[in-house]
N, C-alpha and C. Protein backbone atom coordinates (compact mmCIF):
# COMPACT_ATOMS: atom_id res chain seq x y z
N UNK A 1 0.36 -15.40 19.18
CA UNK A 1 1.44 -16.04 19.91
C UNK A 1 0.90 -17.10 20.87
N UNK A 2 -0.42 -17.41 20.84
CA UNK A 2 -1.12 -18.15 21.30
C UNK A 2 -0.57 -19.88 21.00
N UNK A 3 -0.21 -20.84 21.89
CA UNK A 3 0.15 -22.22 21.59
C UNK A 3 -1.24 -22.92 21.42
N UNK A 4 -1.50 -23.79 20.56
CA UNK A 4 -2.88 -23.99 20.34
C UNK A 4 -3.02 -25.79 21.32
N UNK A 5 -3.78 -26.19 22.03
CA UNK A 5 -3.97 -27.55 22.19
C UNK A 5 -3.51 -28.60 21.47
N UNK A 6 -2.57 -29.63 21.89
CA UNK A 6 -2.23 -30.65 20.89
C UNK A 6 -1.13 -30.36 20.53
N UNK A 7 -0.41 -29.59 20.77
CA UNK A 7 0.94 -29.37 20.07
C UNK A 7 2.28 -29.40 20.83
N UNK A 8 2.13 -29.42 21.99
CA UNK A 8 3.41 -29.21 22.83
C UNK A 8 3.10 -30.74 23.61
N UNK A 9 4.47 -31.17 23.75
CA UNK A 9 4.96 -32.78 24.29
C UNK A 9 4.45 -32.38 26.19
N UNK A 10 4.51 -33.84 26.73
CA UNK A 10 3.56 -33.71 28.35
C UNK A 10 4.65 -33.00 28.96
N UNK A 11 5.87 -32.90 28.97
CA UNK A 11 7.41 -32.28 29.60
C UNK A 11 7.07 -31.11 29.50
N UNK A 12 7.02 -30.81 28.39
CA UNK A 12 6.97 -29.04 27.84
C UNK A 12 5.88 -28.25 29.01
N UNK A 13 4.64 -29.12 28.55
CA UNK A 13 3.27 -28.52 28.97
C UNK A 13 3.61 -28.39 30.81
N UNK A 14 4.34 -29.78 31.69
CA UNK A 14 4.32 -29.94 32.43
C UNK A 14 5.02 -28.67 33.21
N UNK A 15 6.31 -28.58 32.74
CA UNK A 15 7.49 -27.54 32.82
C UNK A 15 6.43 -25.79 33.19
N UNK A 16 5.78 -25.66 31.92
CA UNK A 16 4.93 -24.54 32.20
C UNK A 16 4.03 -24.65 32.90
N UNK A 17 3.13 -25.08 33.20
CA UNK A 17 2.18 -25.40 34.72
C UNK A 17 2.71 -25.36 35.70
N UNK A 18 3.82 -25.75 36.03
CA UNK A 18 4.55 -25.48 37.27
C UNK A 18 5.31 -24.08 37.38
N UNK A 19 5.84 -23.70 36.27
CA UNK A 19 6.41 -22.64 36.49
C UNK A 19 5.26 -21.07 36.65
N UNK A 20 3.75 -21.26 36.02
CA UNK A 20 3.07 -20.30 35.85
C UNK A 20 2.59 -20.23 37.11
N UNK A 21 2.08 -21.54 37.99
CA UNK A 21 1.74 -21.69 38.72
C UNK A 21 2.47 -20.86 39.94
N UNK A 22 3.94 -21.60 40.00
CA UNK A 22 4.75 -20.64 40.84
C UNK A 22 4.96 -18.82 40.89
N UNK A 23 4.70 -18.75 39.35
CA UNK A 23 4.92 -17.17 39.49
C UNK A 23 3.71 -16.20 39.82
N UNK A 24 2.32 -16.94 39.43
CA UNK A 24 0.92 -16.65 39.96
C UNK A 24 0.74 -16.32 41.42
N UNK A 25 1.45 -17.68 42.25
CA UNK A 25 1.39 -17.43 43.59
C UNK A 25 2.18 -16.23 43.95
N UNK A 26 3.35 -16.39 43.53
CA UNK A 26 4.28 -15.03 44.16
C UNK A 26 3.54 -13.68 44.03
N UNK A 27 3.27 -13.54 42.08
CA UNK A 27 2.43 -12.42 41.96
C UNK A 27 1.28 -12.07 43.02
N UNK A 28 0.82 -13.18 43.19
CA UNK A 28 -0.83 -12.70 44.18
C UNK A 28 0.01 -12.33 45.21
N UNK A 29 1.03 -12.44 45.73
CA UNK A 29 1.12 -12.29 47.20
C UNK A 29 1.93 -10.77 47.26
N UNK A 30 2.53 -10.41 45.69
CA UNK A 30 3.27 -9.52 46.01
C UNK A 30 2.21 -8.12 46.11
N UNK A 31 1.19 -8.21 45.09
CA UNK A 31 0.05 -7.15 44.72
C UNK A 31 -0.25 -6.49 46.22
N UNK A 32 -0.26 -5.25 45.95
CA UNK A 32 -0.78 -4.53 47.04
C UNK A 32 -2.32 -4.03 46.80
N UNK A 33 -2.85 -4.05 47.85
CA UNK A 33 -4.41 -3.64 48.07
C UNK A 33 -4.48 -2.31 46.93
N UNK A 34 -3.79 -1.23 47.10
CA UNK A 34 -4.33 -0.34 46.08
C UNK A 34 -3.93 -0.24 45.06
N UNK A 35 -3.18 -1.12 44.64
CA UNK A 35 -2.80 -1.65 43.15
C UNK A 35 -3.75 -2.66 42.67
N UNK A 36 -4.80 -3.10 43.38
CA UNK A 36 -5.22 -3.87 42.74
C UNK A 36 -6.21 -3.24 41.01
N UNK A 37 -7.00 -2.02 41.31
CA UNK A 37 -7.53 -1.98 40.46
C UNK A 37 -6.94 -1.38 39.28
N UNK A 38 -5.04 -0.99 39.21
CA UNK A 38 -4.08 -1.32 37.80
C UNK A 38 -4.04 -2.44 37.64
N UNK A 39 -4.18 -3.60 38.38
CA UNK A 39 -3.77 -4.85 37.99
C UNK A 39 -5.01 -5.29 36.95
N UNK A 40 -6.15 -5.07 37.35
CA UNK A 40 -7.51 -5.73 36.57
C UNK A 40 -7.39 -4.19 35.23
N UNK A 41 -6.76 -3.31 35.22
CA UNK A 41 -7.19 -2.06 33.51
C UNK A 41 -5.77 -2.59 33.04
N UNK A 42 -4.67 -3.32 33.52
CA UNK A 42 -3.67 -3.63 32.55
C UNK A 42 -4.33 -5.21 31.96
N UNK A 43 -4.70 -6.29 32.86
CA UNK A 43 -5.23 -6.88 32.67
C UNK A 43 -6.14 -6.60 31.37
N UNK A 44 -7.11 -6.26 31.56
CA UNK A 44 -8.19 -5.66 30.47
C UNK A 44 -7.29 -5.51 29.18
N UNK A 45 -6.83 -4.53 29.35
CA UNK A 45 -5.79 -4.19 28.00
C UNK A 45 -5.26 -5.41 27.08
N UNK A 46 -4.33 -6.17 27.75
CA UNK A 46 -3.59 -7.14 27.44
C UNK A 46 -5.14 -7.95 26.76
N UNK A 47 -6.19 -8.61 27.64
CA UNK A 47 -6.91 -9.38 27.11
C UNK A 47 -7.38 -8.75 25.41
N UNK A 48 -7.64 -7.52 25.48
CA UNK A 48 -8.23 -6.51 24.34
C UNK A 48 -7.21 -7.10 22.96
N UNK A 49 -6.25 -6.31 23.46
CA UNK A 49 -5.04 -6.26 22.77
C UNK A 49 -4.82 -7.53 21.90
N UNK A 50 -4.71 -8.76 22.36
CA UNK A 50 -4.36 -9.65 21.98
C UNK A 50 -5.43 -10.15 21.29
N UNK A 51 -6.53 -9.97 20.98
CA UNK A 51 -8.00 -10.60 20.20
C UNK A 51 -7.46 -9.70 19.29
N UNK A 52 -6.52 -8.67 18.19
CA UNK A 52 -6.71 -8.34 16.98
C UNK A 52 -5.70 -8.78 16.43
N UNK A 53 -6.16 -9.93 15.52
CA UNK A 53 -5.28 -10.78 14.79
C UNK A 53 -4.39 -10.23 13.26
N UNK A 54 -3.28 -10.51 12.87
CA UNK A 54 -3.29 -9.93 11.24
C UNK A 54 -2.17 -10.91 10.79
N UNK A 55 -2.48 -11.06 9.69
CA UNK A 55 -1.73 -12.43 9.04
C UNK A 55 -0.07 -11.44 8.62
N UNK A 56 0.97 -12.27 9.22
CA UNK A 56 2.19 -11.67 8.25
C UNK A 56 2.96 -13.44 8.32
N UNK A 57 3.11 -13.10 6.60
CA UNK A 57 3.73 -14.56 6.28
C UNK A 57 3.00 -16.13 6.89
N UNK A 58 3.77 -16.51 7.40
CA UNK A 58 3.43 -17.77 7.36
C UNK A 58 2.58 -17.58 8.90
N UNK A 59 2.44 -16.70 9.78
CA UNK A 59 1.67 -16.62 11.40
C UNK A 59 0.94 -15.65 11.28
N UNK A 60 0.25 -15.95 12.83
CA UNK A 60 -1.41 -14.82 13.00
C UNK A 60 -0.26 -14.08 13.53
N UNK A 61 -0.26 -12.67 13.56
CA UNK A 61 0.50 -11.62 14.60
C UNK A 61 -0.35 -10.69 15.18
N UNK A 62 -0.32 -10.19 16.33
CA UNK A 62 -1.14 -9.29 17.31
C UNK A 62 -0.45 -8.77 18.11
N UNK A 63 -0.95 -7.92 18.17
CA UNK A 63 -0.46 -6.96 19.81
C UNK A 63 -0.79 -7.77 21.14
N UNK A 64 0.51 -7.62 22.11
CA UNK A 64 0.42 -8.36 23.30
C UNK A 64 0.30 -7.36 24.18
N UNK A 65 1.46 -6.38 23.97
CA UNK A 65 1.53 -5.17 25.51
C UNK A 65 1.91 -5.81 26.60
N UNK A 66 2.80 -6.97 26.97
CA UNK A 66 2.88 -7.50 27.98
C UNK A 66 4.26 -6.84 28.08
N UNK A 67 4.98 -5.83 27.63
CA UNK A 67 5.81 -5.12 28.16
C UNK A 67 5.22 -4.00 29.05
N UNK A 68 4.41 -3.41 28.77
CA UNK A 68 3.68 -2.43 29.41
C UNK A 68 2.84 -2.94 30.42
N UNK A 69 2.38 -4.22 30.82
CA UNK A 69 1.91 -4.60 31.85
C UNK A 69 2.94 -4.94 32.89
N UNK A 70 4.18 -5.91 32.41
CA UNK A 70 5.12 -6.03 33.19
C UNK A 70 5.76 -5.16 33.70
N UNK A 71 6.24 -3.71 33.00
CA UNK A 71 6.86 -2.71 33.62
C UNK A 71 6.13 -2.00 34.50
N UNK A 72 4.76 -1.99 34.51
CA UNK A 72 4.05 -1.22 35.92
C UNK A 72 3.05 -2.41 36.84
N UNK A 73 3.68 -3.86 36.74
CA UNK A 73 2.66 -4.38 37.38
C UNK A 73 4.50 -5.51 37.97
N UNK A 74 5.33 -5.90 37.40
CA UNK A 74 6.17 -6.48 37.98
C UNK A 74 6.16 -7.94 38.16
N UNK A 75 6.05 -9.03 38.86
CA UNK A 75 5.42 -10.18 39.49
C UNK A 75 4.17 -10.09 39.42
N UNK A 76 3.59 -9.29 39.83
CA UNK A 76 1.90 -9.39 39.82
C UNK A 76 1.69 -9.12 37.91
N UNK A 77 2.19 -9.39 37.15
CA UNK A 77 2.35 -9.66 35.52
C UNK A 77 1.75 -10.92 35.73
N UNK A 78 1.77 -11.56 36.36
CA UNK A 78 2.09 -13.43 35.90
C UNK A 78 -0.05 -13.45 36.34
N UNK A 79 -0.41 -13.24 37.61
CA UNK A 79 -1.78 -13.46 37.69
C UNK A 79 -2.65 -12.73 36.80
N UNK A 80 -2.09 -11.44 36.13
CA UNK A 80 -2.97 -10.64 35.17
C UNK A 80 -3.29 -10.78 33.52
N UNK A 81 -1.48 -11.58 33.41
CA UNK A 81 -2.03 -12.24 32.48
C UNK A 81 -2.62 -13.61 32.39
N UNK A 82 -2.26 -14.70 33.55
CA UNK A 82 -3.05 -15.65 33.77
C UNK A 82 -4.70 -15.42 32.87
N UNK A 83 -4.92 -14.39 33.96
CA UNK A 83 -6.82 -13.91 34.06
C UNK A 83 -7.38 -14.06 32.60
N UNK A 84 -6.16 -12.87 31.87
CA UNK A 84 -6.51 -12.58 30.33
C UNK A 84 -6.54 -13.93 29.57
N UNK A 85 -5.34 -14.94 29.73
CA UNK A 85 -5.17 -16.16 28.90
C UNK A 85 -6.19 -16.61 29.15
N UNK A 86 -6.37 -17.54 30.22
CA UNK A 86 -7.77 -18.34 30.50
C UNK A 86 -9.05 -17.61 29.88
N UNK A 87 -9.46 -16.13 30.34
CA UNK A 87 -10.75 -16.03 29.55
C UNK A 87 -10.77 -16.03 28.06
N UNK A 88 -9.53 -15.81 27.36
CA UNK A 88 -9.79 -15.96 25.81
C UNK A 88 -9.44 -17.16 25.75
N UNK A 89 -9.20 -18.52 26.57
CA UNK A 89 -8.79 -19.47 26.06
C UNK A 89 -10.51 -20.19 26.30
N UNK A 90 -11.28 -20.08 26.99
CA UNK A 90 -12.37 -19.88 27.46
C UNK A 90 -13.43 -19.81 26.26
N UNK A 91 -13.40 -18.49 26.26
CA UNK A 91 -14.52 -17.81 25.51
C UNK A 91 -14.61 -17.53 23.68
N UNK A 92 -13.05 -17.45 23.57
CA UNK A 92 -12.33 -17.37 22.43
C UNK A 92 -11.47 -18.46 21.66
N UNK A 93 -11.79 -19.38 22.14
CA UNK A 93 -10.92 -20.76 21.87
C UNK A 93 -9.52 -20.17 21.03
N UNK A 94 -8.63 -19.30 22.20
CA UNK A 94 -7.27 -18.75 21.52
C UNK A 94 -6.49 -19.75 22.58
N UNK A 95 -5.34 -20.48 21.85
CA UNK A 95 -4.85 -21.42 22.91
C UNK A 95 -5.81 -22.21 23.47
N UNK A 96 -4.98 -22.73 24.42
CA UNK A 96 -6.14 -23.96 24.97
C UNK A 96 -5.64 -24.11 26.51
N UNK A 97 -6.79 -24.86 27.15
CA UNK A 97 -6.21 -25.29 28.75
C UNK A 97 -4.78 -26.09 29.05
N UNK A 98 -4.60 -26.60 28.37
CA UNK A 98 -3.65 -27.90 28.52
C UNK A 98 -2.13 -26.77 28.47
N UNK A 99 -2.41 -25.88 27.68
CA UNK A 99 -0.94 -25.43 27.01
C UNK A 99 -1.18 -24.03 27.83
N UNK A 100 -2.19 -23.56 28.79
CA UNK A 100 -2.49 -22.16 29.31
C UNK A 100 -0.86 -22.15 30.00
N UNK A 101 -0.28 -22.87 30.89
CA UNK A 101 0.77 -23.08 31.49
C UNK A 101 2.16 -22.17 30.87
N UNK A 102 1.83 -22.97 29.68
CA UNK A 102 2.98 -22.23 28.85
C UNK A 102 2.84 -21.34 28.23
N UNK A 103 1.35 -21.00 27.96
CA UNK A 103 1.20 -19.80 27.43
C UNK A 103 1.55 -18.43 28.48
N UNK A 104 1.25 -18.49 29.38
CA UNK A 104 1.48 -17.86 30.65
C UNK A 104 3.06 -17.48 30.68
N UNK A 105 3.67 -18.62 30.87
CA UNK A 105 4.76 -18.05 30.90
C UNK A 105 5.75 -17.87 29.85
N UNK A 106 5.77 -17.87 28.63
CA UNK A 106 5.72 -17.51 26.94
C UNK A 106 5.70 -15.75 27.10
N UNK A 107 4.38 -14.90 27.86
CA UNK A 107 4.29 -13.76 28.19
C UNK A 107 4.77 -13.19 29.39
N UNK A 108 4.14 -13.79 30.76
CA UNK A 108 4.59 -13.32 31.59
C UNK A 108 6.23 -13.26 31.66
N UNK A 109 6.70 -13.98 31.99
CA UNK A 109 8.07 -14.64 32.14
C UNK A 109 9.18 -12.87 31.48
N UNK A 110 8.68 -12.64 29.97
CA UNK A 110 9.20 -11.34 29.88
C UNK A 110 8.95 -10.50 29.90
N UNK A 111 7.67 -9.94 30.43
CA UNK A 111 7.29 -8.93 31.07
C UNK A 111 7.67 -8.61 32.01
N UNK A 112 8.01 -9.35 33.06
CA UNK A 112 8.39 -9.33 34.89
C UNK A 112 9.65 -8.78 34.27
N UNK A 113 10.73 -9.74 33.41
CA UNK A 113 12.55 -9.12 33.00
C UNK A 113 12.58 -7.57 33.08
N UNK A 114 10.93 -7.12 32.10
CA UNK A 114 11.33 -6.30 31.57
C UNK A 114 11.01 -5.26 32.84
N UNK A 115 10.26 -5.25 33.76
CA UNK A 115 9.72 -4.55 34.91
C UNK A 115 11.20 -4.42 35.70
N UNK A 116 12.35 -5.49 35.88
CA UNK A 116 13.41 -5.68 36.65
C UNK A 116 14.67 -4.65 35.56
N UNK A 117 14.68 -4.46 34.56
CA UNK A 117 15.16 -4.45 33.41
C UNK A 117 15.30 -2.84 33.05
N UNK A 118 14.09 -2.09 33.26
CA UNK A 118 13.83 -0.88 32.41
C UNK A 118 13.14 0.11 33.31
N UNK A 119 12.69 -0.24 34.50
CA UNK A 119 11.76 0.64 35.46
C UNK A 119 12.57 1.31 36.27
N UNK A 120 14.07 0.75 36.15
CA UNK A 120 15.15 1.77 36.90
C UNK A 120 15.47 3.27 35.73
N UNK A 121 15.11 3.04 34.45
CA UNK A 121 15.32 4.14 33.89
C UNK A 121 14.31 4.99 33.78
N UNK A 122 12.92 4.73 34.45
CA UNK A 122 12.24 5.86 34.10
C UNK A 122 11.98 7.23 35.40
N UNK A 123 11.44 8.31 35.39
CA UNK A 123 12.17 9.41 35.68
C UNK A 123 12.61 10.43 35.89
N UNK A 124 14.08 10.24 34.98
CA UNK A 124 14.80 10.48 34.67
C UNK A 124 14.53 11.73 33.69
N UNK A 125 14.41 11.54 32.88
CA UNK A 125 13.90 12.37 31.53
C UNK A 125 12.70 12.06 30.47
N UNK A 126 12.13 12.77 29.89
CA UNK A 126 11.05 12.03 28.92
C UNK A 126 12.05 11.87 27.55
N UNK A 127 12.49 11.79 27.53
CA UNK A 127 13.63 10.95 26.87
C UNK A 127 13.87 9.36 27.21
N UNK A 128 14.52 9.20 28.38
CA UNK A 128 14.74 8.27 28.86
C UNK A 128 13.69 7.22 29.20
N UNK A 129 12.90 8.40 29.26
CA UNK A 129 11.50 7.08 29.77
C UNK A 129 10.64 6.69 28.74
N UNK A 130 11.13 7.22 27.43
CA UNK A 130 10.06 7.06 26.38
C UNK A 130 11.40 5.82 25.89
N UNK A 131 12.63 6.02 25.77
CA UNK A 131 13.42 5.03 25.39
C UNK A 131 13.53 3.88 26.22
N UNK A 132 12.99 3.86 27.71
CA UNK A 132 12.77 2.81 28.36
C UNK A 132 11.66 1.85 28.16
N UNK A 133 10.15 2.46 27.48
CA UNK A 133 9.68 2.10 27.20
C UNK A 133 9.28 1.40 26.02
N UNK A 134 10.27 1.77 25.18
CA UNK A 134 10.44 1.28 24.22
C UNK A 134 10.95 0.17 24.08
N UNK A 135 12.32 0.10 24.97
CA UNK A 135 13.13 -1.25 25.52
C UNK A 135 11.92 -2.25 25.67
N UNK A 136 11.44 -1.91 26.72
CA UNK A 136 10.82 -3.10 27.36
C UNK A 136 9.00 -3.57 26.16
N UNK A 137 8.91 -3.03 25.47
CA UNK A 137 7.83 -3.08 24.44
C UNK A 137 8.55 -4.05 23.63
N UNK A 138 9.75 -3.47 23.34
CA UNK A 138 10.63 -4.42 22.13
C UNK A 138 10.77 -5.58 22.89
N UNK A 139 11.60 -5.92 23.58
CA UNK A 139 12.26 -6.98 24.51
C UNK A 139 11.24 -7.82 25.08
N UNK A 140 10.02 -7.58 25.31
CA UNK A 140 8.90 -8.62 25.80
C UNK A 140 8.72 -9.30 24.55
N UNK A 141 8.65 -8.74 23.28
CA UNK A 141 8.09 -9.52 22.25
C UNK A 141 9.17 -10.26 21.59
N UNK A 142 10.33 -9.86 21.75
CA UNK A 142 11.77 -10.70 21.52
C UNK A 142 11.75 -12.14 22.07
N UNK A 143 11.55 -11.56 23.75
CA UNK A 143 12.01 -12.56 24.56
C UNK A 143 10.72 -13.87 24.64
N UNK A 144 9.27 -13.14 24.44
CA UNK A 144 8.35 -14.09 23.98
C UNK A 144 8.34 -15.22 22.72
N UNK A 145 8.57 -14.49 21.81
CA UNK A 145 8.95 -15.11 20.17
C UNK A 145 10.06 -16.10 20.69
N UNK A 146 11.52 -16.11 21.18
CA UNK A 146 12.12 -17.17 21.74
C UNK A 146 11.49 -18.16 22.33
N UNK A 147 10.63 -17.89 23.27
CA UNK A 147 10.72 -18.62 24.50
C UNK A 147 9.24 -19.69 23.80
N UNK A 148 8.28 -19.21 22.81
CA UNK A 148 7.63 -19.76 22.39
C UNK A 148 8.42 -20.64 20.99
N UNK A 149 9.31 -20.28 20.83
CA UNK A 149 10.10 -21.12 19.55
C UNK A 149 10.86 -22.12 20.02
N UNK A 150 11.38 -21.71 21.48
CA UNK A 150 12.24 -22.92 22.78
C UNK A 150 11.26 -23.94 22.74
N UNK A 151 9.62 -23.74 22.93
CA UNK A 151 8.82 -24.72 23.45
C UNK A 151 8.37 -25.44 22.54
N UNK A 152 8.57 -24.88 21.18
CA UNK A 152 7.88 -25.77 19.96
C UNK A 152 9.37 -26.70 19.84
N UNK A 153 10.74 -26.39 20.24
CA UNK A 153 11.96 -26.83 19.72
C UNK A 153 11.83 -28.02 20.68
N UNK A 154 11.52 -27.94 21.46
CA UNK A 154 12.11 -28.87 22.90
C UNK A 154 10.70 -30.03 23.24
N UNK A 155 9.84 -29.50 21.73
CA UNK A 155 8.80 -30.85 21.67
C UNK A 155 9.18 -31.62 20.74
N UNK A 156 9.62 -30.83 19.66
CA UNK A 156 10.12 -31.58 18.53
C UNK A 156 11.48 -30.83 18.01
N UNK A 157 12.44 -31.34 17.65
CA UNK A 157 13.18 -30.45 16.79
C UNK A 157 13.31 -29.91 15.35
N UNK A 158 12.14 -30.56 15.16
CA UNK A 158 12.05 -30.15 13.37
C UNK A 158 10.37 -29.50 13.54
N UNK A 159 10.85 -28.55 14.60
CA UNK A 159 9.58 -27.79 14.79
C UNK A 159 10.72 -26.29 14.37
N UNK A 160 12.12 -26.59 14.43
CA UNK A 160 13.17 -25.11 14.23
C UNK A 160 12.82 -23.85 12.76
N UNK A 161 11.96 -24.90 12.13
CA UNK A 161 11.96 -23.44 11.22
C UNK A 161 10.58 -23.01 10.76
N UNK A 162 9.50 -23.71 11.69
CA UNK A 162 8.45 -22.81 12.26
C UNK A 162 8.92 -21.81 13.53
N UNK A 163 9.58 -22.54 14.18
CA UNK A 163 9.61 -21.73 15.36
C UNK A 163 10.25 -19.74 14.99
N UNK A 164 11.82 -20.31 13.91
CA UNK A 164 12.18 -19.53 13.18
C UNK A 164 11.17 -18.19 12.46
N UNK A 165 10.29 -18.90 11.88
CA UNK A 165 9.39 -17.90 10.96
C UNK A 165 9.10 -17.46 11.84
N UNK A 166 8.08 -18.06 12.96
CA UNK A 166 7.12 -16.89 14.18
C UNK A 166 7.91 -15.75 14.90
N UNK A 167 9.16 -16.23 14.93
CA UNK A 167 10.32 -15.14 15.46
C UNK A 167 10.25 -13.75 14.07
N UNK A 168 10.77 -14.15 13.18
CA UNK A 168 10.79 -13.04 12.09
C UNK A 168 9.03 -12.47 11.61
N UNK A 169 8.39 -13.49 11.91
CA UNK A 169 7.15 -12.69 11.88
C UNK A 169 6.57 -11.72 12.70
N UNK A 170 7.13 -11.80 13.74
CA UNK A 170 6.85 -10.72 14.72
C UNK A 170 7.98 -9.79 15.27
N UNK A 171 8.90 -9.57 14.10
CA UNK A 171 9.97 -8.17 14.16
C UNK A 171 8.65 -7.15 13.94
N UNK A 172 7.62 -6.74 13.10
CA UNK A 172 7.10 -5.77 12.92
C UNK A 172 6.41 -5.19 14.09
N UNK A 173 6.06 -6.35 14.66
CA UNK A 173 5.26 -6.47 16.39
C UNK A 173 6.49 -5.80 17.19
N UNK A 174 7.45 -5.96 17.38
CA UNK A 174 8.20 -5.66 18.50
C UNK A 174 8.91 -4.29 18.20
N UNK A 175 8.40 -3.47 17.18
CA UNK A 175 9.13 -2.49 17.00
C UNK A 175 7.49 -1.61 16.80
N UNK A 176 6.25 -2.08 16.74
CA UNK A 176 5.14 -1.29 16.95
C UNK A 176 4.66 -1.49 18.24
N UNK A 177 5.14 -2.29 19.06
CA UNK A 177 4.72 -2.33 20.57
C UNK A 177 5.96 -1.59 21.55
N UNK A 178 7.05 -1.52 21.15
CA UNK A 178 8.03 -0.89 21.47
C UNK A 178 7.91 0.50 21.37
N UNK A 179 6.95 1.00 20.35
CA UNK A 179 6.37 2.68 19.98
C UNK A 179 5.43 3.09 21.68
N UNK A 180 4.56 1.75 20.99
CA UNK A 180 3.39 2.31 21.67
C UNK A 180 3.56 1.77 23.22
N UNK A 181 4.21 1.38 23.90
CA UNK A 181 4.92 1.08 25.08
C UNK A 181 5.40 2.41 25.38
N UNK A 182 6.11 3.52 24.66
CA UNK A 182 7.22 4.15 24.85
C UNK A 182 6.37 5.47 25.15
N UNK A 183 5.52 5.36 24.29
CA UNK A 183 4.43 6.53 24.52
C UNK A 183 3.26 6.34 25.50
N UNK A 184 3.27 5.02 25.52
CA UNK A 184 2.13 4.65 27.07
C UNK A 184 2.67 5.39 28.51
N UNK A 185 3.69 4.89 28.47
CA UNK A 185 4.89 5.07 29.65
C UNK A 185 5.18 6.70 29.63
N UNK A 186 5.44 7.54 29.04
CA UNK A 186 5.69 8.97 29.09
C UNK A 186 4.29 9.83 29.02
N UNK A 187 3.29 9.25 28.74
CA UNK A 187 1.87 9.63 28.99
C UNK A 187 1.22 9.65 30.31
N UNK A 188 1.44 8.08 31.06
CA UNK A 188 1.28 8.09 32.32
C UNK A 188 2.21 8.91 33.39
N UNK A 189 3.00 8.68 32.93
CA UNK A 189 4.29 9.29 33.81
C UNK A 189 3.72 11.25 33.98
N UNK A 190 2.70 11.79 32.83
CA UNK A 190 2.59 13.11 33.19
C UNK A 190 1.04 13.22 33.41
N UNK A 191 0.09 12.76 33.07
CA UNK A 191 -1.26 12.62 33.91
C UNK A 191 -1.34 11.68 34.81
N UNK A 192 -1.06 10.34 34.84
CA UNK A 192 -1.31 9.82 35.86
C UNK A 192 -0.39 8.76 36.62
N UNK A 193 0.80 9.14 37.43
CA UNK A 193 2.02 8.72 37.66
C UNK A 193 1.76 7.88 38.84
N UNK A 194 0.90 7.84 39.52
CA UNK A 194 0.49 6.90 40.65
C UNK A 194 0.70 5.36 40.00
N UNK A 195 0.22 5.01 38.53
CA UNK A 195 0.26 3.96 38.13
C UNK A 195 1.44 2.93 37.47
N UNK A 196 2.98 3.96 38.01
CA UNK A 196 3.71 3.93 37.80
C UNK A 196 4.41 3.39 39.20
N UNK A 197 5.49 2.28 39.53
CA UNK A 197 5.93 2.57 40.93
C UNK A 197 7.01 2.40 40.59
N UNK A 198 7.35 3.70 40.61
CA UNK A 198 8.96 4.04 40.72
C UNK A 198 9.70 3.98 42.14
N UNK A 199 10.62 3.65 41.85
CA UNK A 199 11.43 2.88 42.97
C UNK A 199 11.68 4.38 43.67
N UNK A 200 12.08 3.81 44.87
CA UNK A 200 12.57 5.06 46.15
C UNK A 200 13.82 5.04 46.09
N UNK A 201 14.52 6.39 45.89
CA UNK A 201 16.07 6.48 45.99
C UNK A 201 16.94 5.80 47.23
């Protein structure tokens, strides 16, 4: 889901630099001191995650997990995945500098929804919280696949049925990250619930 260098118009690119930028700052400011070291093992994850590539149809598809970072990291989503993009854009020539902007917020952007979105249902029941997690596993990779098909549309418009395919190429993604979201989330929630911040009644 990576935008590669060279492909997105100076508007597009511009639009995302400012907006990643803005949500980076907020994130850093919202992170609390002893959250910091979930912020750098979700971090980690996400970077992991996203280096295993597999061809379906016409796109590369991979695991993102930026539902599962967003639902226990919130705003502070936007600097963690920053961290991850840049070093594989870096080290891994995945994406590129120019387009990090939009790559940033391509992920972040629905991860944070999904943190605002689904963290009021967990809880509740391991029911509920395994179906919350599921929500927000599915719905990050929904709302990503759009928002990266918006940015190929709004460079070109006869970019609509690539953008199209990468959307249907990654239904299989959003219903195997939606699993394993669902079971991340009801796992932590019973060994280690600190990494969870559930809201105060």
């Amino acid at each position: 889901m990576h935008i590669s260098e060279g492909v997105l118009s100076g508007p597009v690119l511009a639009a995302g630099a400012v907006i990643a930028v803005a949500g980076t700052s907020l994130g850093l400011k919202k992170i609390e001191y002893d959250r910091i070291v979930h912020v750098a093992i979700l971090a980690s994850a996400f970077f992991v995650a996203s280096l295993i590539h597999v061809n379906i149809g016409p796109a590369s598809v991979h695991l993102i997990l930026n539902g599962i970072v967003g639902l226990l990291l919130g705003v502070a989503a936007f600097p963690a995945i920053l961290t991850a993009l840049l070093l594989q854009s870096v080290f891994f020539q995945y994406g590129g500098l120019t387009a990090l902007g939009v790559n940033v917020v391509v992920m972040a952007v629905p991860a944070v929804l999904s943190h605002y979105l689904f963290l009021p249902l967990l809880g509740k029941s391991s029911t509920l919280n395994f179906t919350a997690g599921f929500l927000a596993g599915l719905f990050s990779i929904l709302f990503s696949s759009l928002l990266l098909g918006a940015a190929l549309w709004f460079t070109n418009h006869n970019f609509f049925e690539t953008s199209f395919a990468i959307i249907m190429a990654h239904i299989p993604v959003m219903i195997i990250e939606g699993i394993i979201t669902g079971f991340c989330v009801t796992f932590f929630l019973k060994v280690y619930p600190e990494i969870i911040p559930l809201r105060k009644k």
